[in-house]
PDB file of N, CA and C in Angstrom:
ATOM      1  N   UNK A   1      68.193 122.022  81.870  1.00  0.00           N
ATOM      2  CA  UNK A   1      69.310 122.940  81.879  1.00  0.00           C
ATOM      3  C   UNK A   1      69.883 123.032  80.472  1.00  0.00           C
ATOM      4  N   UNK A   2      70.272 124.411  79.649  1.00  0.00           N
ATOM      5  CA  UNK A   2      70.902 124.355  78.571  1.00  0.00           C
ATOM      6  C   UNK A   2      72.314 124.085  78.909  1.00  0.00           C
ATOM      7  N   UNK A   3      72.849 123.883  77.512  1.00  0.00           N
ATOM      8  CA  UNK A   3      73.890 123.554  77.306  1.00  0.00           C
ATOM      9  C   UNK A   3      74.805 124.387  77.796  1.00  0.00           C
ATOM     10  N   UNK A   4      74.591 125.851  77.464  1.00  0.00           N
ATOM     11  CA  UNK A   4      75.968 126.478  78.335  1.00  0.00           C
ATOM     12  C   UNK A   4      75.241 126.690  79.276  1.00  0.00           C
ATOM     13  N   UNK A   5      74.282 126.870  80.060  1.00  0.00           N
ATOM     14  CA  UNK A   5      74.259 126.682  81.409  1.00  0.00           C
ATOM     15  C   UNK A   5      75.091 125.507  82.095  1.00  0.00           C
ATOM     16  N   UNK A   6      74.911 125.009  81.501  1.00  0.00           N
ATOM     17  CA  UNK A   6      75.848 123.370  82.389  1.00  0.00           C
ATOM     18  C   UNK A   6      77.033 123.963  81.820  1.00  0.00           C
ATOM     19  N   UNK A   7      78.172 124.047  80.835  1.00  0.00           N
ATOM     20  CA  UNK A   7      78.817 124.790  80.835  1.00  0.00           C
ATOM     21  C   UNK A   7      79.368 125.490  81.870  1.00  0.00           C
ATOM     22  N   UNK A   8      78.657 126.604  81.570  1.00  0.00           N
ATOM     23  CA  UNK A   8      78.688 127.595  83.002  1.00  0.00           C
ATOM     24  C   UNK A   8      79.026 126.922  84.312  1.00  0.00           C
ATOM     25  N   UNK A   9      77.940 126.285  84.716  1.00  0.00           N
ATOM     26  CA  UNK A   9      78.413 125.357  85.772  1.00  0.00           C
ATOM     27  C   UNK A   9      79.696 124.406  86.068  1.00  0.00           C
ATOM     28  N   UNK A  10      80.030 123.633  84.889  1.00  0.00           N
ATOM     29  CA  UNK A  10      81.306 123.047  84.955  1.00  0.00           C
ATOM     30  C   UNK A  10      82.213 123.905  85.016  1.00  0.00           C
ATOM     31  N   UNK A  11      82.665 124.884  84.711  1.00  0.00           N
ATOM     32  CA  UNK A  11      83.646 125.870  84.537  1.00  0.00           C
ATOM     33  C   UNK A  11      83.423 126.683  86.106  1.00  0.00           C
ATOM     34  N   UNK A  12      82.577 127.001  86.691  1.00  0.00           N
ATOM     35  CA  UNK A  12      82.618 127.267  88.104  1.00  0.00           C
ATOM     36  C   UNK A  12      82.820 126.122  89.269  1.00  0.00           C
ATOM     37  N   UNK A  13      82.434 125.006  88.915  1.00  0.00           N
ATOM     38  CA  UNK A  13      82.812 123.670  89.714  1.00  0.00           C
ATOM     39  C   UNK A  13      84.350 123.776  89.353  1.00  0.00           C
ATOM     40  N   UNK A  14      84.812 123.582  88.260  1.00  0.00           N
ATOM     41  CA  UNK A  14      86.486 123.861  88.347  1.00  0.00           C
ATOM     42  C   UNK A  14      87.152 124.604  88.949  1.00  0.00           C
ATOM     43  N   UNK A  15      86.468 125.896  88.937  1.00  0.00           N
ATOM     44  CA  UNK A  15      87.250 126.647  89.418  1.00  0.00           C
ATOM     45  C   UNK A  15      87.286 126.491  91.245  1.00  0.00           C
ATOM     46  N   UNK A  16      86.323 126.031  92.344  1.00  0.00           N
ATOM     47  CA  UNK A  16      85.812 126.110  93.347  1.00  0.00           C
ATOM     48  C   UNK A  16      86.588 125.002  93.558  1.00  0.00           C
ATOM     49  N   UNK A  17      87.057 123.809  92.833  1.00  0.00           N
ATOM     50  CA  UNK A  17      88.126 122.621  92.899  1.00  0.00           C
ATOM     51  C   UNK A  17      89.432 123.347  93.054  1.00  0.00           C
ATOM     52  N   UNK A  18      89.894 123.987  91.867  1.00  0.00           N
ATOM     53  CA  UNK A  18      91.232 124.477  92.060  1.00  0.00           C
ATOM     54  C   UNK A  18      91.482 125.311  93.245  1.00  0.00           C
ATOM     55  N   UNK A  19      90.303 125.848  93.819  1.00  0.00           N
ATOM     56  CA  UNK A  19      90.066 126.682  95.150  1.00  0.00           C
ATOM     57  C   UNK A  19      90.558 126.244  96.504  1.00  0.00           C
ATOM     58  N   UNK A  20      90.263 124.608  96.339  1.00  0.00           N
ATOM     59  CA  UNK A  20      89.886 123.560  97.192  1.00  0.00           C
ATOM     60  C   UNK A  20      91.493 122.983  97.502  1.00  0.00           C
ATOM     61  N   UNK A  21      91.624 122.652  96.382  1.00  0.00           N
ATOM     62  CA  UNK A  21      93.344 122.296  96.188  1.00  0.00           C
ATOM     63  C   UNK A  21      94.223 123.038  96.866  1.00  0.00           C
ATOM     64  N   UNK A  22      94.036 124.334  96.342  1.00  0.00           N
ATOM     65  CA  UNK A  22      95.228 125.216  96.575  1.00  0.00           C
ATOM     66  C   UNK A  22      94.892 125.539  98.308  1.00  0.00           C
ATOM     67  N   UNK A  23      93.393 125.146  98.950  1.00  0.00           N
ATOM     68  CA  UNK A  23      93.574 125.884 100.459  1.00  0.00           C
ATOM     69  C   UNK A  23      94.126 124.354 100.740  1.00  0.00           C
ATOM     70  N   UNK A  24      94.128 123.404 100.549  1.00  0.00           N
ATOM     71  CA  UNK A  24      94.279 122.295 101.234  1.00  0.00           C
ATOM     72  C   UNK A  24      96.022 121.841 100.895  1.00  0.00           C
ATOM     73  N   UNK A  25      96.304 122.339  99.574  1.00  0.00           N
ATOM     74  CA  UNK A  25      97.782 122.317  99.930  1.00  0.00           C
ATOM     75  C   UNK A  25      98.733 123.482 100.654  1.00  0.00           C
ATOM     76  N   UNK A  26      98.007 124.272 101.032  1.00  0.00           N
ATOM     77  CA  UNK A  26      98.621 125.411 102.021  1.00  0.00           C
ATOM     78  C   UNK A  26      98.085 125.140 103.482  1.00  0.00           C
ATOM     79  N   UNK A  27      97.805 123.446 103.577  1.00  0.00           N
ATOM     80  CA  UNK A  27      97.314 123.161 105.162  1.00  0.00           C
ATOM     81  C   UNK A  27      98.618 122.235 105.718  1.00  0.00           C
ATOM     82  N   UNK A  28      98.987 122.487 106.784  1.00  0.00           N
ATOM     83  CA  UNK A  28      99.377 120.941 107.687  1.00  0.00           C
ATOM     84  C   UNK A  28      98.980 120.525 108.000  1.00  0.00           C
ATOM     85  N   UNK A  29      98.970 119.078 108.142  1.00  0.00           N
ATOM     86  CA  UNK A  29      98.729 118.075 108.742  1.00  0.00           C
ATOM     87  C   UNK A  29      99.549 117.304 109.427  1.00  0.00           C
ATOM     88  N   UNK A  30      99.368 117.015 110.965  1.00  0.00           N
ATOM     89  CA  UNK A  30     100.244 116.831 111.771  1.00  0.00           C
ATOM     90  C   UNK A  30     100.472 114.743 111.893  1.00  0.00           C
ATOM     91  N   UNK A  31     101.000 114.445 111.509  1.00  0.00           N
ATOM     92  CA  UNK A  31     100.833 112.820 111.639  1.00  0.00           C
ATOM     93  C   UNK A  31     102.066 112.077 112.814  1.00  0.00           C
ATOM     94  N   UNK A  32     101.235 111.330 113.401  1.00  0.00           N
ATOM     95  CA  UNK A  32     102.350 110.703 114.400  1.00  0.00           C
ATOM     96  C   UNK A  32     102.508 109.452 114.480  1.00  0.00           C
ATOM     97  N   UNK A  33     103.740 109.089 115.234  1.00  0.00           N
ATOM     98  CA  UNK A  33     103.911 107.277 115.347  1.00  0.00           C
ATOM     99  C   UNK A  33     102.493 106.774 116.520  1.00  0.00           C
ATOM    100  N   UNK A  34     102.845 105.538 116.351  1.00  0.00           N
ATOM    101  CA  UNK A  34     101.841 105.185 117.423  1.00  0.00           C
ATOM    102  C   UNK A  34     102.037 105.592 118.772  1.00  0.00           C
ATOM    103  N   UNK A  35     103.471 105.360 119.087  1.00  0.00           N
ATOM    104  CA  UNK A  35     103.889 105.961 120.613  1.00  0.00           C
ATOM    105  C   UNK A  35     103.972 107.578 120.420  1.00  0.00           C
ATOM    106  N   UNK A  36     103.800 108.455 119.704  1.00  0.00           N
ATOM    107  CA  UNK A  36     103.912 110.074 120.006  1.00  0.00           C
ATOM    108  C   UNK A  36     105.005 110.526 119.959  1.00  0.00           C
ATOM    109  N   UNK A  37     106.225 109.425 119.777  1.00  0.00           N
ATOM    110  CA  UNK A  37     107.583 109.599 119.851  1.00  0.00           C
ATOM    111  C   UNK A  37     107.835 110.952 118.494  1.00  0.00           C
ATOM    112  N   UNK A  38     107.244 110.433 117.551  1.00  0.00           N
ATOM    113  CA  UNK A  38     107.848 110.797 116.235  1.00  0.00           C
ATOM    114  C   UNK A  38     106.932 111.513 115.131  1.00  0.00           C
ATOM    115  N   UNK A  39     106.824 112.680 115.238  1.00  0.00           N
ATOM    116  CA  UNK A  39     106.278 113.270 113.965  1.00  0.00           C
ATOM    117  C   UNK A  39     106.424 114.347 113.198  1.00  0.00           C
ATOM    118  N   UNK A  40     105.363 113.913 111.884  1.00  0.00           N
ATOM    119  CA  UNK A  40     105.759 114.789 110.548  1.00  0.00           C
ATOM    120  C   UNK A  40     104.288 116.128 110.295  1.00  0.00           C
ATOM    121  N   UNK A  41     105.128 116.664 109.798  1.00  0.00           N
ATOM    122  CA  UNK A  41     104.491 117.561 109.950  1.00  0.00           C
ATOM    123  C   UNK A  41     104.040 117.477 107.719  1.00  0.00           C
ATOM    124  N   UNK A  42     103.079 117.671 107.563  1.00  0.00           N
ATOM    125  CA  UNK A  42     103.753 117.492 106.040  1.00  0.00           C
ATOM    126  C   UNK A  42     102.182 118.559 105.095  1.00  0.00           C
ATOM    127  N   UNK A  43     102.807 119.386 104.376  1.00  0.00           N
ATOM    128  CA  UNK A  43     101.595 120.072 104.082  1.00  0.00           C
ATOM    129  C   UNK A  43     100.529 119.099 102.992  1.00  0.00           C
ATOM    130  N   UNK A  44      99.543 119.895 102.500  1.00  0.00           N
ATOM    131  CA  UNK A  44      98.312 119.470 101.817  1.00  0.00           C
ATOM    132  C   UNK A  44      99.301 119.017 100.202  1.00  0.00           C
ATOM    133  N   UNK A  45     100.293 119.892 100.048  1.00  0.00           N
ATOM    134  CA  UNK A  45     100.916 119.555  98.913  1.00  0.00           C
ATOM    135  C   UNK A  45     101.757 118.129  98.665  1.00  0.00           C
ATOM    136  N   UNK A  46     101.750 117.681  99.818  1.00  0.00           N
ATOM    137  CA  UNK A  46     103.081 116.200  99.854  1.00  0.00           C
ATOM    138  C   UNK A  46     104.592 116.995 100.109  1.00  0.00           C
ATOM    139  N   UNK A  47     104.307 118.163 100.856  1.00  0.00           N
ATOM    140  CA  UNK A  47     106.042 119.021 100.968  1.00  0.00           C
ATOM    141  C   UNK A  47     106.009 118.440 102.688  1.00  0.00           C
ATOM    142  N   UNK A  48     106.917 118.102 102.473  1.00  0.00           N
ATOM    143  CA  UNK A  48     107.450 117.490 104.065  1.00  0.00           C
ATOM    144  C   UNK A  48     108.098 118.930 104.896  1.00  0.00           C
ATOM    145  N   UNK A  49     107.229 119.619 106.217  1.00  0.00           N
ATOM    146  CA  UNK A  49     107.679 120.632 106.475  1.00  0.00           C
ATOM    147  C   UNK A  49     108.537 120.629 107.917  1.00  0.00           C
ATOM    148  N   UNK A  50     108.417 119.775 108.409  1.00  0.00           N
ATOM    149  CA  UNK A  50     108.593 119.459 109.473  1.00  0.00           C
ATOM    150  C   UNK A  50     108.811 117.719 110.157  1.00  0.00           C
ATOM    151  N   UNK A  51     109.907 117.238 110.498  1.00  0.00           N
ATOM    152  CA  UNK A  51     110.101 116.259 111.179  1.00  0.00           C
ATOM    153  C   UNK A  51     110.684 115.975 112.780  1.00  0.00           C
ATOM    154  N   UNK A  52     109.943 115.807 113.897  1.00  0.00           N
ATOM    155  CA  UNK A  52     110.607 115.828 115.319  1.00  0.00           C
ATOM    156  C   UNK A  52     110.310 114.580 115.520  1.00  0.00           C
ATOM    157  N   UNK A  53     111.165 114.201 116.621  1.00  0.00           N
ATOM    158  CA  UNK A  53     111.885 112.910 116.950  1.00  0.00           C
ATOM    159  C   UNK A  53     112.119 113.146 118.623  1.00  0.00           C
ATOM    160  N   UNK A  54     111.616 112.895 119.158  1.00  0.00           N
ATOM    161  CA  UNK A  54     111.744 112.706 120.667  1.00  0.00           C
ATOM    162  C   UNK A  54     113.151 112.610 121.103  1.00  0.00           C
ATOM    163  N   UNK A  55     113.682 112.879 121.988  1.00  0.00           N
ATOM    164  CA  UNK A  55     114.908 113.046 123.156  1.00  0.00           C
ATOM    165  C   UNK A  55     114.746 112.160 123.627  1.00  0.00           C
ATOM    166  N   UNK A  56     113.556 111.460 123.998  1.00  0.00           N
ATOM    167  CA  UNK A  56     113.235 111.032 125.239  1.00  0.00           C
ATOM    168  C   UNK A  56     113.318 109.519 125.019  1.00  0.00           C
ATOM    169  N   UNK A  57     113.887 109.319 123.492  1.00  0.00           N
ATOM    170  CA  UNK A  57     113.562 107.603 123.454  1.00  0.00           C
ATOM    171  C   UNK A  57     114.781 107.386 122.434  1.00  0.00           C
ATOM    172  N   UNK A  58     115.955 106.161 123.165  1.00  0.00           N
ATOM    173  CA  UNK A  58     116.600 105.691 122.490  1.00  0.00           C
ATOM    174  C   UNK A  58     116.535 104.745 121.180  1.00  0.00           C
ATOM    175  N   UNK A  59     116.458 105.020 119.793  1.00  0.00           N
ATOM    176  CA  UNK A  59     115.777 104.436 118.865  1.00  0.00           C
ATOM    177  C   UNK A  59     117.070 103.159 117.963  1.00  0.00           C
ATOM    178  N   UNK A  60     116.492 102.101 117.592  1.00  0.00           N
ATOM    179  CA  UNK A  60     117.476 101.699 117.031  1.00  0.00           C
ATOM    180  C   UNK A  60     117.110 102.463 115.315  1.00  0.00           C
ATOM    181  N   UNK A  61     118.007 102.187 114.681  1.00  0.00           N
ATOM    182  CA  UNK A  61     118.147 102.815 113.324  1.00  0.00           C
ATOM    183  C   UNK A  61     116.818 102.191 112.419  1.00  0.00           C
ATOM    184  N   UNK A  62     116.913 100.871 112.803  1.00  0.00           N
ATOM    185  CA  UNK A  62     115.402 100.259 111.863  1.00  0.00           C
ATOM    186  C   UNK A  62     113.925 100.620 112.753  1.00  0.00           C
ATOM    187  N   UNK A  63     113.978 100.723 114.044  1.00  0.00           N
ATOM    188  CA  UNK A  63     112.748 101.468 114.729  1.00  0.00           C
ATOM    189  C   UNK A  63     112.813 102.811 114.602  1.00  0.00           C
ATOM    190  N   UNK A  64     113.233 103.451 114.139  1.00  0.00           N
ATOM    191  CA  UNK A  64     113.479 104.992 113.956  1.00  0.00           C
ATOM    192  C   UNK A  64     112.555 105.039 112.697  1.00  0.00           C
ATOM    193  N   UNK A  65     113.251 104.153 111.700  1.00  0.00           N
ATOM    194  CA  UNK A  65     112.743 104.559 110.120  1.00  0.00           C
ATOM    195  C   UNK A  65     111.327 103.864 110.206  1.00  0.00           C
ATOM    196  N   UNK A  66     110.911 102.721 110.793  1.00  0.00           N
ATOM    197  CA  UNK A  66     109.567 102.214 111.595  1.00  0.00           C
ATOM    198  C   UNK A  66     108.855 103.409 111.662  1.00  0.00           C
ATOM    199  N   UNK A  67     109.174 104.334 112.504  1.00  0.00           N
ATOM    200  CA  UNK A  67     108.146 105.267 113.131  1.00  0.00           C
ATOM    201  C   UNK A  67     108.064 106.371 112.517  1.00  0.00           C
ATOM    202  N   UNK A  68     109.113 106.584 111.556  1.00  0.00           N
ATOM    203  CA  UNK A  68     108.914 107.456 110.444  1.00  0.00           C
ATOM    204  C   UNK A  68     108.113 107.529 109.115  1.00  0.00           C
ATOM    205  N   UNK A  69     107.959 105.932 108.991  1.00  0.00           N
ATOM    206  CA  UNK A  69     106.593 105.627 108.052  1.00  0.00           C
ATOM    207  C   UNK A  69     106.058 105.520 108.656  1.00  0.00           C
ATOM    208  N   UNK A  70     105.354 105.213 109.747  1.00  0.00           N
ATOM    209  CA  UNK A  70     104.632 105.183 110.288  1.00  0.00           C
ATOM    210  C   UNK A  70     104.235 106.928 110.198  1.00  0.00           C
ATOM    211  N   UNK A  71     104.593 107.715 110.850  1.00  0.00           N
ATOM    212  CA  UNK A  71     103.693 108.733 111.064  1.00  0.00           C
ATOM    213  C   UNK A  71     103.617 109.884 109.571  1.00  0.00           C
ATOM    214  N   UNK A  72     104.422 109.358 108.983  1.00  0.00           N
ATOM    215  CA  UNK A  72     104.446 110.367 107.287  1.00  0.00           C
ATOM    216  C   UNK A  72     103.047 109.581 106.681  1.00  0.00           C
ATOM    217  N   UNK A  73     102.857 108.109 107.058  1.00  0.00           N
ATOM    218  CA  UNK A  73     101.958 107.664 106.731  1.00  0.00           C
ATOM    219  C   UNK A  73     100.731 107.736 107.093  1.00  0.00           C
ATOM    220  N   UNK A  74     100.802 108.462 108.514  1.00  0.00           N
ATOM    221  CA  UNK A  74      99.501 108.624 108.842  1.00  0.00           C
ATOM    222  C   UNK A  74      98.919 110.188 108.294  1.00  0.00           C
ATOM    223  N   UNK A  75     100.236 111.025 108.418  1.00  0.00           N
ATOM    224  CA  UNK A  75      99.597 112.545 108.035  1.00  0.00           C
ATOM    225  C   UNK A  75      99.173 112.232 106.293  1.00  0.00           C
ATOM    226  N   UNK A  76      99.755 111.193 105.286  1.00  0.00           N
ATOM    227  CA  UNK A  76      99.643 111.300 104.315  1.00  0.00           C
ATOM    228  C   UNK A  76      97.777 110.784 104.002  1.00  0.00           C
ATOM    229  N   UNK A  77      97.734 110.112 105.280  1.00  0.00           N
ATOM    230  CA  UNK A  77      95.975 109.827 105.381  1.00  0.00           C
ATOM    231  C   UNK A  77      94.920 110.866 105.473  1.00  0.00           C
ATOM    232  N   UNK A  78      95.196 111.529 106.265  1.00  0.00           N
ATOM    233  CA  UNK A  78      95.075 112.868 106.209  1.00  0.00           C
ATOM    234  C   UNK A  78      94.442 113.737 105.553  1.00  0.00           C
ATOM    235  N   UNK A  79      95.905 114.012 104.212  1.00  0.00           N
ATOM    236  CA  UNK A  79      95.654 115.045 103.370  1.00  0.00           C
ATOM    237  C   UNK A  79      94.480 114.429 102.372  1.00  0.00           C
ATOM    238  N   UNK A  80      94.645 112.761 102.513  1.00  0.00           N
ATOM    239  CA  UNK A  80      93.952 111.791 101.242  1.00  0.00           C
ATOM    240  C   UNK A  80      92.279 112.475 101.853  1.00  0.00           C
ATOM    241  N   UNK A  81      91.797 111.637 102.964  1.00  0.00           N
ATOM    242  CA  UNK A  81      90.793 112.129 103.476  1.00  0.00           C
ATOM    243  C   UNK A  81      90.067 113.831 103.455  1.00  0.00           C
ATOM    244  N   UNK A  82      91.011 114.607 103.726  1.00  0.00           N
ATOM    245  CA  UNK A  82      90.402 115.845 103.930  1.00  0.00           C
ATOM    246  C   UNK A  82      90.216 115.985 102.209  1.00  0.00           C
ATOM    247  N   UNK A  83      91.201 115.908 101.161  1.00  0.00           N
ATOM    248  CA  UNK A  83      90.821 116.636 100.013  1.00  0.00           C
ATOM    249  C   UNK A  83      89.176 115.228  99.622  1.00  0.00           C
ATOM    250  N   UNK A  84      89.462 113.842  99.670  1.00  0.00           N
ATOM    251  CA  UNK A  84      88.336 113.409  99.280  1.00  0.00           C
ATOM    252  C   UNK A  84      86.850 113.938  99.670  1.00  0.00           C
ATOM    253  N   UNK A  85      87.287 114.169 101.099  1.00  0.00           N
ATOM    254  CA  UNK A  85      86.134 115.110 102.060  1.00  0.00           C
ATOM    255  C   UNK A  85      85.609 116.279 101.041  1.00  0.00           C
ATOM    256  N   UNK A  86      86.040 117.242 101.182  1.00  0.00           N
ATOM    257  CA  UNK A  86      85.962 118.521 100.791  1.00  0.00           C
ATOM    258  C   UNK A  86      85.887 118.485  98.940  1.00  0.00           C
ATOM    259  N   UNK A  87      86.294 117.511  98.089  1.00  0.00           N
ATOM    260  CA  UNK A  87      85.647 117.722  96.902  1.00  0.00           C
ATOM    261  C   UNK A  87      84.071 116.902  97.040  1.00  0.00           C
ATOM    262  N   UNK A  88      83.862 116.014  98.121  1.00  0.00           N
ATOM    263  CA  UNK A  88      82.852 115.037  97.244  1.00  0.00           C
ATOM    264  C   UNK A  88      81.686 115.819  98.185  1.00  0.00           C
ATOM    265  N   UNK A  89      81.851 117.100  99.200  1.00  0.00           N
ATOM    266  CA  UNK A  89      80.856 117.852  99.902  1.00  0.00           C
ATOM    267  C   UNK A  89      80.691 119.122  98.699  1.00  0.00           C
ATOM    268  N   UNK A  90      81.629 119.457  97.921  1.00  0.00           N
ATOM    269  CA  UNK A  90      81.508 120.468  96.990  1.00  0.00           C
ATOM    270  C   UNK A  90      80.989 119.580  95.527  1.00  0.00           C
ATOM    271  N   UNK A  91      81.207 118.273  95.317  1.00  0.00           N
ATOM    272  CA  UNK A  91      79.746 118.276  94.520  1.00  0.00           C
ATOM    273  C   UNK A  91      78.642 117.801  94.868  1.00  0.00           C
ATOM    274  N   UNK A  92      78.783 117.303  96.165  1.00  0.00           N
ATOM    275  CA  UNK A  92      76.873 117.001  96.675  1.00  0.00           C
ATOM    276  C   UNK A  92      75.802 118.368  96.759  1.00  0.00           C
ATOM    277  N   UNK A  93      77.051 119.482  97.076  1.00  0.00           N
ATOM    278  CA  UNK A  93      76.645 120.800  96.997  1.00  0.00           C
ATOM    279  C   UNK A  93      76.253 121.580  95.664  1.00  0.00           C
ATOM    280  N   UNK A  94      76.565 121.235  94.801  1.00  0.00           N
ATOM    281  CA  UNK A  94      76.351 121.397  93.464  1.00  0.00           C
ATOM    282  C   UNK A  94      75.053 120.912  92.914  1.00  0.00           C
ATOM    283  N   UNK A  95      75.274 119.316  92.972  1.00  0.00           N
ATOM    284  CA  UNK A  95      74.266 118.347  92.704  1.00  0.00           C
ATOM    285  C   UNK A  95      73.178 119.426  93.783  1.00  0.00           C
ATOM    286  N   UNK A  96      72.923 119.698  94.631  1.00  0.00           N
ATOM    287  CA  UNK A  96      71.800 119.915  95.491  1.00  0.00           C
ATOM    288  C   UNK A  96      71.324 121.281  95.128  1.00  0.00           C
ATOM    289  N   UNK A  97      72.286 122.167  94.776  1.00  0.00           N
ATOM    290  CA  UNK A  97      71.562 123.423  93.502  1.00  0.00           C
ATOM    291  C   UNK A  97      70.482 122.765  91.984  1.00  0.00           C
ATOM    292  N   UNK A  98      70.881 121.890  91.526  1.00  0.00           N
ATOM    293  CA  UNK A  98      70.512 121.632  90.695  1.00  0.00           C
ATOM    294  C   UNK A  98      68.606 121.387  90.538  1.00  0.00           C
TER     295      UNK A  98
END
């Protein structure tokens, strides 16, 4: 491969990244406590869009904030996974043009 061919190529792999980014921070991801009581809704960007909290369960103030890391923590798994997903399939996809 010449030099600006690879070039070429890096500069379209960037761009198909920034592609990647921008659909995955315009996604939600829904994350919950372990009991279902409590969740966040939080996009691909780290913007917190949404937080519900059950009626249905009397919480003390330190099990409340419990289940609130808890499920910000799970949607924040999430966004980690899907973007690791989706860049390391867009360069196996690359690599496999080659």
């Amino acid at each position: 491969m010449e030099y600006d061919e690879l070039i070429e190529e890096i500069k379209e792999l960037d761009k198909r990244l920034q592609d990647i980014y921008t659909e995955i921070d315009d996604t939600i991801f829904k994350g919950e406590s372990r009991d279902g009581l409590v969740r966040v809704d939080l996009k691909g960007s780290f913007e917190v869009r949404r937080i519900t909290i059950s009626d249905t369960m009397n919480y003390t103030d330190e099990e409340l904030i419990e289940d609130l890391k808890e499920a910000f923590n799970n949607a924040l798994m999430m966004v980690k996974k899907e973007r690791n997903t989706a860049i390391s399939q867009e360069i196996f996809n690359r690599i496999g043009e080659c």
